[in-house]
PDB file of N, CA and C in Angstrom:
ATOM      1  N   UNK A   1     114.560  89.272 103.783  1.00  0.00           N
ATOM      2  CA  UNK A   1     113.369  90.034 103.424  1.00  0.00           C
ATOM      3  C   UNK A   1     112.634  89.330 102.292  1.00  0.00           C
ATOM      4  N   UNK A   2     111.567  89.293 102.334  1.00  0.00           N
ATOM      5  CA  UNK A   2     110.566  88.775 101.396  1.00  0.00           C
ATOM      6  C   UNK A   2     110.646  89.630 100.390  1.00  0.00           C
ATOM      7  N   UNK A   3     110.366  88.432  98.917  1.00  0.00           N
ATOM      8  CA  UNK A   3     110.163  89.771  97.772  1.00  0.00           C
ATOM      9  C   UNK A   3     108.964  89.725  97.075  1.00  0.00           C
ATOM     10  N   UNK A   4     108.574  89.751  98.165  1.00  0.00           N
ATOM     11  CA  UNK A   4     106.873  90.420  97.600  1.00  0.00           C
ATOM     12  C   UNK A   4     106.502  91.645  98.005  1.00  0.00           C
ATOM     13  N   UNK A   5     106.095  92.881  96.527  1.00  0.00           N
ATOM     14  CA  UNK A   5     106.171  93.890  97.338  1.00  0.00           C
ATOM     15  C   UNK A   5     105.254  94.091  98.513  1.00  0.00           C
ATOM     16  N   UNK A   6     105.645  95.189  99.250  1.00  0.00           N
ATOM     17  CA  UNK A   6     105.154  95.821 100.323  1.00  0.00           C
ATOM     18  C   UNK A   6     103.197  96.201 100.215  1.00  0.00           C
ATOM     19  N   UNK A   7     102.743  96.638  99.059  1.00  0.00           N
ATOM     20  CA  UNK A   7     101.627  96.508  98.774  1.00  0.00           C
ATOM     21  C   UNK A   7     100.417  95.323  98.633  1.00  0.00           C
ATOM     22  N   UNK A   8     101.419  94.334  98.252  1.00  0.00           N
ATOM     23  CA  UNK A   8     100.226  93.130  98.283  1.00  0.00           C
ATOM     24  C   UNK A   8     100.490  92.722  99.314  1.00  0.00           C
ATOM     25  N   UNK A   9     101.648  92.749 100.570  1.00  0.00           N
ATOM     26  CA  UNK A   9     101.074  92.193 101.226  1.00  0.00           C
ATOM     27  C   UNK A   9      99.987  92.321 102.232  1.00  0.00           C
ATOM     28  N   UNK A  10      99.952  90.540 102.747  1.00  0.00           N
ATOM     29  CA  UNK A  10      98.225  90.803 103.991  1.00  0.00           C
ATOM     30  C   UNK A  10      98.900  91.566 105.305  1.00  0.00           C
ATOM     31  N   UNK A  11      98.472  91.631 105.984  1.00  0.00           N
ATOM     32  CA  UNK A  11      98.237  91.989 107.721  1.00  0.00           C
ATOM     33  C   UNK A  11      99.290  91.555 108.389  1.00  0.00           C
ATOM     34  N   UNK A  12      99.108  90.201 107.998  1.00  0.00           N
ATOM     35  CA  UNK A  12     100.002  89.002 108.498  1.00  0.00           C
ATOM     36  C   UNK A  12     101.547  88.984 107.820  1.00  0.00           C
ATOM     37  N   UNK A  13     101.824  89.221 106.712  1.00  0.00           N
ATOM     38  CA  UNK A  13     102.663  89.384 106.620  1.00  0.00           C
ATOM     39  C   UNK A  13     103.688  90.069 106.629  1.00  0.00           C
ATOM     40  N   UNK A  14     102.981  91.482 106.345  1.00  0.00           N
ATOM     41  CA  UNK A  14     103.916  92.625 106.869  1.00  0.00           C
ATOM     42  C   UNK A  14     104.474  92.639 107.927  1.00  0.00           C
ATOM     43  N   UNK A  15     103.189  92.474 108.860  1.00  0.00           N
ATOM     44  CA  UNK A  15     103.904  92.266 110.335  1.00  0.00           C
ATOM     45  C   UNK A  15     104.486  91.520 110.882  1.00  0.00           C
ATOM     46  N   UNK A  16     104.650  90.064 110.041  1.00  0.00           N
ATOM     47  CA  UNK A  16     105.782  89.088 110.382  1.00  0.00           C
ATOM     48  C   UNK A  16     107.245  89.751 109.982  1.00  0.00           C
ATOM     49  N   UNK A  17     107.283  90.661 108.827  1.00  0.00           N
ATOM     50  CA  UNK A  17     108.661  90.316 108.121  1.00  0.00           C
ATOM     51  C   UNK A  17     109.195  92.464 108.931  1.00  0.00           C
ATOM     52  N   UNK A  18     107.962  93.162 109.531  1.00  0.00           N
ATOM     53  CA  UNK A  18     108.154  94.003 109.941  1.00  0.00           C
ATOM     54  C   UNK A  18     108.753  93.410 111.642  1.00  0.00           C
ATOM     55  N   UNK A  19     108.634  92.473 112.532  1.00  0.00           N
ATOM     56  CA  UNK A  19     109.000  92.260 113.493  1.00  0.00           C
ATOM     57  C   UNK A  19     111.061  91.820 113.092  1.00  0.00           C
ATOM     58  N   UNK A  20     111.328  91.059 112.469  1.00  0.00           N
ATOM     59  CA  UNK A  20     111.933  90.361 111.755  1.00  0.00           C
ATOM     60  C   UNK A  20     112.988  91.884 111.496  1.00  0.00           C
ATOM     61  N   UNK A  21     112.395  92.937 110.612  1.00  0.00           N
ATOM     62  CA  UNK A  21     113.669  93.823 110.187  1.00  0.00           C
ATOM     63  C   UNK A  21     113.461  94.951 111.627  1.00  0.00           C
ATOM     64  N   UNK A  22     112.716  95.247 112.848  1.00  0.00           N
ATOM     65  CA  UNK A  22     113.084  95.464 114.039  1.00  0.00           C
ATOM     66  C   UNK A  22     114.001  94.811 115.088  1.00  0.00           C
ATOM     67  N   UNK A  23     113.893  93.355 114.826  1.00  0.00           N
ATOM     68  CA  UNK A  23     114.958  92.545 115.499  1.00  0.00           C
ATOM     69  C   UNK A  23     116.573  92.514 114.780  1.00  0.00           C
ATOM     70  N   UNK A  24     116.764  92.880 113.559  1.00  0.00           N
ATOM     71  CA  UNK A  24     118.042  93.168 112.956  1.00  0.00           C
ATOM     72  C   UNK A  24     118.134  94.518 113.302  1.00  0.00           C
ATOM     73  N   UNK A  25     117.372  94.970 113.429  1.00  0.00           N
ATOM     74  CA  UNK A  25     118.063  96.494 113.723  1.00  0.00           C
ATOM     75  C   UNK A  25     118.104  97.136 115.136  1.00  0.00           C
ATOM     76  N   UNK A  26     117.588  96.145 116.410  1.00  0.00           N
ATOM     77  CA  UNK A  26     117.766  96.225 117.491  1.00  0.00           C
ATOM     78  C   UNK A  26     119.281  95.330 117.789  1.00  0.00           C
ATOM     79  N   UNK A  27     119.444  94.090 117.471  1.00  0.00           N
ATOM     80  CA  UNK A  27     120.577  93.668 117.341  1.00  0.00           C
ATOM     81  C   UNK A  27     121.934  94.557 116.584  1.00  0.00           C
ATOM     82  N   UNK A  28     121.758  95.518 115.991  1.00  0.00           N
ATOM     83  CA  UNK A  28     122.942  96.745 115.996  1.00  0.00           C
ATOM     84  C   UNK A  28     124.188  95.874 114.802  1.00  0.00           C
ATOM     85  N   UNK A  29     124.044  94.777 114.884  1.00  0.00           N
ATOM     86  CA  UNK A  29     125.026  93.978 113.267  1.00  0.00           C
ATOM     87  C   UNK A  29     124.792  93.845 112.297  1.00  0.00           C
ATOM     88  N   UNK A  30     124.351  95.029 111.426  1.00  0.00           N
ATOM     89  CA  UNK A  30     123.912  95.708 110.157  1.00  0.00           C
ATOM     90  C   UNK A  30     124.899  96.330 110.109  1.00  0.00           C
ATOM     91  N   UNK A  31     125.332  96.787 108.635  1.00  0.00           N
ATOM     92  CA  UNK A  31     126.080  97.922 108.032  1.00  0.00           C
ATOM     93  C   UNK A  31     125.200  98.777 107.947  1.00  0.00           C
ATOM     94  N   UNK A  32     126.073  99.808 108.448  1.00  0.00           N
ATOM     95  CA  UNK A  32     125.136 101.330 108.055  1.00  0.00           C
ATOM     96  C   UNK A  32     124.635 101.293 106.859  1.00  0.00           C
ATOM     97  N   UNK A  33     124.543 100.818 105.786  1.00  0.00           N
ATOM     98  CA  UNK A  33     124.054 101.328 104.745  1.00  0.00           C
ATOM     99  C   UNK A  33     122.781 100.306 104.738  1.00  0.00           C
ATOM    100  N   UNK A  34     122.848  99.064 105.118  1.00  0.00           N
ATOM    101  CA  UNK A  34     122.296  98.474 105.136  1.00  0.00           C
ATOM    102  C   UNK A  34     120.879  98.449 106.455  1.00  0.00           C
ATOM    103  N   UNK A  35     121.103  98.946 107.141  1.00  0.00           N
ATOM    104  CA  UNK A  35     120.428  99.472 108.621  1.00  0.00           C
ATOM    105  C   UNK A  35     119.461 100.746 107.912  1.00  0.00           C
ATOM    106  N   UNK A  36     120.166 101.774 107.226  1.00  0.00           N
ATOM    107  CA  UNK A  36     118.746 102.577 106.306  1.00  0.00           C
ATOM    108  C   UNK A  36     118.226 101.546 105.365  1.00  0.00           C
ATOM    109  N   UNK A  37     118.723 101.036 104.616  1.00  0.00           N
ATOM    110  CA  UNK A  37     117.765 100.035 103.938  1.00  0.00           C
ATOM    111  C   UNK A  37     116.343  99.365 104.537  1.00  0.00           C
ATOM    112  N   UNK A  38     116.874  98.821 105.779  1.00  0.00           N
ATOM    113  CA  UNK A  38     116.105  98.023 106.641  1.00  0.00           C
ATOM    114  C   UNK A  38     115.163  98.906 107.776  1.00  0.00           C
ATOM    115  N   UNK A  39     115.532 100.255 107.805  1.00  0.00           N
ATOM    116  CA  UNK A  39     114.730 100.669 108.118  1.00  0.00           C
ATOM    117  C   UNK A  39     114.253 101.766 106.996  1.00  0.00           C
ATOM    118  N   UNK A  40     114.034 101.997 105.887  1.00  0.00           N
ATOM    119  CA  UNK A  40     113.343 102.538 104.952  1.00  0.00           C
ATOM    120  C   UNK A  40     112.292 101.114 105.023  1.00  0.00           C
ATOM    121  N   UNK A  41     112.513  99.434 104.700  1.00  0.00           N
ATOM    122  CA  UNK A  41     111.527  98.826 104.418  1.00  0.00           C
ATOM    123  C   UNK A  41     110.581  98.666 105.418  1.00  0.00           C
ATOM    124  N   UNK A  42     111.283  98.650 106.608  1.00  0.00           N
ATOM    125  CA  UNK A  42     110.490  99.090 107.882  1.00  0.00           C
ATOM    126  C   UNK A  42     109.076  99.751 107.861  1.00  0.00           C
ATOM    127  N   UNK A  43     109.780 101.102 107.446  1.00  0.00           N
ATOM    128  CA  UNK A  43     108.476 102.113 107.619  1.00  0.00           C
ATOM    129  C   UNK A  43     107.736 101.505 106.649  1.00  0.00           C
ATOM    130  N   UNK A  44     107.974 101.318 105.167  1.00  0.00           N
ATOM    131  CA  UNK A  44     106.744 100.555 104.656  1.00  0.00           C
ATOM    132  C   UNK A  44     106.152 100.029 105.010  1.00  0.00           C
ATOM    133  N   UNK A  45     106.897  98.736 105.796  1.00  0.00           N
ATOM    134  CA  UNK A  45     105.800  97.788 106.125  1.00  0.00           C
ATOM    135  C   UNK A  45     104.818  98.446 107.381  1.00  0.00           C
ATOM    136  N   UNK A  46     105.316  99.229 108.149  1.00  0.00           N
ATOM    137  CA  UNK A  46     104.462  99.660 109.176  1.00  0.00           C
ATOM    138  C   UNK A  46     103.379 100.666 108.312  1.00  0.00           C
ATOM    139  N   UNK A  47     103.387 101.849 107.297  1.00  0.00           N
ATOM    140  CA  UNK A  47     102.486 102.082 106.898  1.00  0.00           C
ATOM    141  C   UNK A  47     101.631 100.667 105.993  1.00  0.00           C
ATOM    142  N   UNK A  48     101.969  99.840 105.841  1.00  0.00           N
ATOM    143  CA  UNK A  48     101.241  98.615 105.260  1.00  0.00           C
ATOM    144  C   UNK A  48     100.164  98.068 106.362  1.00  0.00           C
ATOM    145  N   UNK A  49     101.141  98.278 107.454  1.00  0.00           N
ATOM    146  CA  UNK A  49     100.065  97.225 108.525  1.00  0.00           C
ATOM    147  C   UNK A  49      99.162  98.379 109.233  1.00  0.00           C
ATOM    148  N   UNK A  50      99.309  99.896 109.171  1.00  0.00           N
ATOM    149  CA  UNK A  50      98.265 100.770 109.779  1.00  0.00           C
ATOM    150  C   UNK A  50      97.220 100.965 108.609  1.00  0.00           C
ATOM    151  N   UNK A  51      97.346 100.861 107.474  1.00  0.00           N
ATOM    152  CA  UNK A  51      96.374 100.729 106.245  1.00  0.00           C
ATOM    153  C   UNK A  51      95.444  99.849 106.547  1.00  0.00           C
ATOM    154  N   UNK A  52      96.328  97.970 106.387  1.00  0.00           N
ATOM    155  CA  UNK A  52      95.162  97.211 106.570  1.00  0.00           C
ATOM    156  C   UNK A  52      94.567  97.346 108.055  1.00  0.00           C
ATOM    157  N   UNK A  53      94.885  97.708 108.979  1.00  0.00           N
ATOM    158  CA  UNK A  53      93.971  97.909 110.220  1.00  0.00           C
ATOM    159  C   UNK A  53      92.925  99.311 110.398  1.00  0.00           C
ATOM    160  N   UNK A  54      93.415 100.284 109.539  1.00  0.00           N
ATOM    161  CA  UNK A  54      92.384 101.003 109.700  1.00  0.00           C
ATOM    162  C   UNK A  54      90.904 100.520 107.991  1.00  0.00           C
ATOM    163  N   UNK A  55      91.427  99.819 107.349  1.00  0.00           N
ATOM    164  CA  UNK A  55      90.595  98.933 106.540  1.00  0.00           C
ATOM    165  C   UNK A  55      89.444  98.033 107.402  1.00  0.00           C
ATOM    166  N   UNK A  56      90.328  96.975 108.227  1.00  0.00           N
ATOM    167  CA  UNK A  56      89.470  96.448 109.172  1.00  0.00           C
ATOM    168  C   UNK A  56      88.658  97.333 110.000  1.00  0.00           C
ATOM    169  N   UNK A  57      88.970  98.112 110.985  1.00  0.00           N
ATOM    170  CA  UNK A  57      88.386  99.307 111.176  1.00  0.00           C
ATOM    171  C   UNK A  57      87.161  99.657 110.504  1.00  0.00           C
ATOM    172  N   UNK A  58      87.560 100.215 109.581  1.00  0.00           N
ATOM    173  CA  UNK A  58      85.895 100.521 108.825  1.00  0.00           C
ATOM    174  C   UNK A  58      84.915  99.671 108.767  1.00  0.00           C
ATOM    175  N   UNK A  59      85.449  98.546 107.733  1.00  0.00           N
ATOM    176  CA  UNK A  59      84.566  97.221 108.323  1.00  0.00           C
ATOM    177  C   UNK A  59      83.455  96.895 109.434  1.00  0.00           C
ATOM    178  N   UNK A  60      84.744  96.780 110.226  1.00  0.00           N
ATOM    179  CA  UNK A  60      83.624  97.022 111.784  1.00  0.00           C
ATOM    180  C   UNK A  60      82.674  97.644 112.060  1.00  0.00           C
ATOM    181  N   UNK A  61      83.127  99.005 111.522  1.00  0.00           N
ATOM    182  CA  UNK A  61      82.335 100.653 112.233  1.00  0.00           C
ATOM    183  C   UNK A  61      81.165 100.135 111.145  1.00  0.00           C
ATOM    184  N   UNK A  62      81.236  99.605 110.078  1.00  0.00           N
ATOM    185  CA  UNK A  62      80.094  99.686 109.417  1.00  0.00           C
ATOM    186  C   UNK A  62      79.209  98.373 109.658  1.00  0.00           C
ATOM    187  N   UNK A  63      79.240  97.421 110.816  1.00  0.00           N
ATOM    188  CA  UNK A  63      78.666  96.483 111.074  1.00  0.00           C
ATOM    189  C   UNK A  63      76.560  97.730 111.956  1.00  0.00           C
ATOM    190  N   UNK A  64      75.818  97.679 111.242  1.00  0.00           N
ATOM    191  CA  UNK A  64      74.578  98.541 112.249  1.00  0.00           C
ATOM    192  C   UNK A  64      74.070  97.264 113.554  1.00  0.00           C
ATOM    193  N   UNK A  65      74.022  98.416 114.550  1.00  0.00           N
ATOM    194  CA  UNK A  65      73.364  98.099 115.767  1.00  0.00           C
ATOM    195  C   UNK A  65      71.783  98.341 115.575  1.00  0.00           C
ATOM    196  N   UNK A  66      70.632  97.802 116.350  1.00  0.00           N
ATOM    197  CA  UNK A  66      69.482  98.403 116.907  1.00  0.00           C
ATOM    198  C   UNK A  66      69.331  99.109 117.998  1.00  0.00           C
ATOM    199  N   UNK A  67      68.202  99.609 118.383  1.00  0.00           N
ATOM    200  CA  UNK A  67      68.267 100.496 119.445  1.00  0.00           C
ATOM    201  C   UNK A  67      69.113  99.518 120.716  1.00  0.00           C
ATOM    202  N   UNK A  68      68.805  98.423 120.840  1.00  0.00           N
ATOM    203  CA  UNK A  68      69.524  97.730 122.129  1.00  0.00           C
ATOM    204  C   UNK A  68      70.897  96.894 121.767  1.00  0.00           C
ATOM    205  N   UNK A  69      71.695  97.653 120.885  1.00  0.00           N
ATOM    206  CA  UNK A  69      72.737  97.528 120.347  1.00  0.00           C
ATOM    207  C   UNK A  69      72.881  96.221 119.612  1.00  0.00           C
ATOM    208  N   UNK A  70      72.436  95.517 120.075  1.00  0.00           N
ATOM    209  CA  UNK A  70      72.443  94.585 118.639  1.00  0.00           C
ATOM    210  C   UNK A  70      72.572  94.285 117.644  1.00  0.00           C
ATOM    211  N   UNK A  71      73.762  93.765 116.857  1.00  0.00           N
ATOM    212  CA  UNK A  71      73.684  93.380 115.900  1.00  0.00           C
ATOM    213  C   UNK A  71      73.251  93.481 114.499  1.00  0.00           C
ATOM    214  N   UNK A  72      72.548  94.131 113.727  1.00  0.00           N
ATOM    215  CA  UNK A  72      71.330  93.947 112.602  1.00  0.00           C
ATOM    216  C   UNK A  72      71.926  93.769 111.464  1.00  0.00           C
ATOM    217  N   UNK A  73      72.664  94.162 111.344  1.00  0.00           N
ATOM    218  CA  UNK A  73      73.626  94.022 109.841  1.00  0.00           C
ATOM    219  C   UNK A  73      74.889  94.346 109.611  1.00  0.00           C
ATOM    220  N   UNK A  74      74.835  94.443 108.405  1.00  0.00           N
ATOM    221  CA  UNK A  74      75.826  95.469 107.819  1.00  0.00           C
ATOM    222  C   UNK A  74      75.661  96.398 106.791  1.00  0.00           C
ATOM    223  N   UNK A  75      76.670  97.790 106.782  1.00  0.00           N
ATOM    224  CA  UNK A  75      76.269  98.805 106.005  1.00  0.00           C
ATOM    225  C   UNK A  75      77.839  98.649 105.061  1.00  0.00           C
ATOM    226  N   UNK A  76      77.057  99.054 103.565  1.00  0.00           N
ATOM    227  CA  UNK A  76      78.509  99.371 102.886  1.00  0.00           C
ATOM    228  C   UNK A  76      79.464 100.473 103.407  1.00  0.00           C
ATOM    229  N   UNK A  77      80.642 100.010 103.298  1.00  0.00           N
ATOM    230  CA  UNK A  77      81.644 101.731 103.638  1.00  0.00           C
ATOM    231  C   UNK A  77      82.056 101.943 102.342  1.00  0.00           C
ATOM    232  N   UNK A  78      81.844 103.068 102.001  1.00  0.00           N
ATOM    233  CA  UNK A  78      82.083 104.069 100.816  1.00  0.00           C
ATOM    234  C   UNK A  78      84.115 103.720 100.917  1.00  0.00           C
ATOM    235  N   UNK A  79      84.180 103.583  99.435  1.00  0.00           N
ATOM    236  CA  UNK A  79      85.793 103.708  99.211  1.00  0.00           C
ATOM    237  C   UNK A  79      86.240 102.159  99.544  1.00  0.00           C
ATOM    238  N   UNK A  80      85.658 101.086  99.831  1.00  0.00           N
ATOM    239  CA  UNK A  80      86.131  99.787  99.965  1.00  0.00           C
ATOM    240  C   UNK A  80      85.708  98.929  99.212  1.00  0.00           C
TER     241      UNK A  80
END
């Protein structure tokens, strides 16, 4: 496990080191104590990686169309 916390990381990394503690814990050769560990950091990282995607998300939603959908800009999103 990486020791960088769970908060800074990007997109990319959560979800590298979140695939990573699903494959130890589908493979079943963890100690129990160690298997809640790995899945307590788990769920972090998965609320880490639904954060930054609903971040991106907004982003997007705030790209404005014209009437013939097009393109025209972008709008600030409040809270980013």
């Amino acid at each position: 496990m990486s020791d960088t916390p769970v908060s800074e990381m990007s997109f990319e990394e959560a979800m590298r080191e979140l695939e990573t503690v699903v494959g130890q814990l589908e493979r079943g050769d963890v100690a129990l104590e160690d298997s809640i560990k790995l899945y307590e950091r788990g769920a972090e990282l998965k609320a880490r990686c639904e954060t930054k995607l609903k971040e991106a998300e907004e982003k997007v939603a705030a790209i404005t169309l014209d009437q013939n959908g097009t393109p025209t800009g972008t709008a600030p999103v409040e809270g980013l």
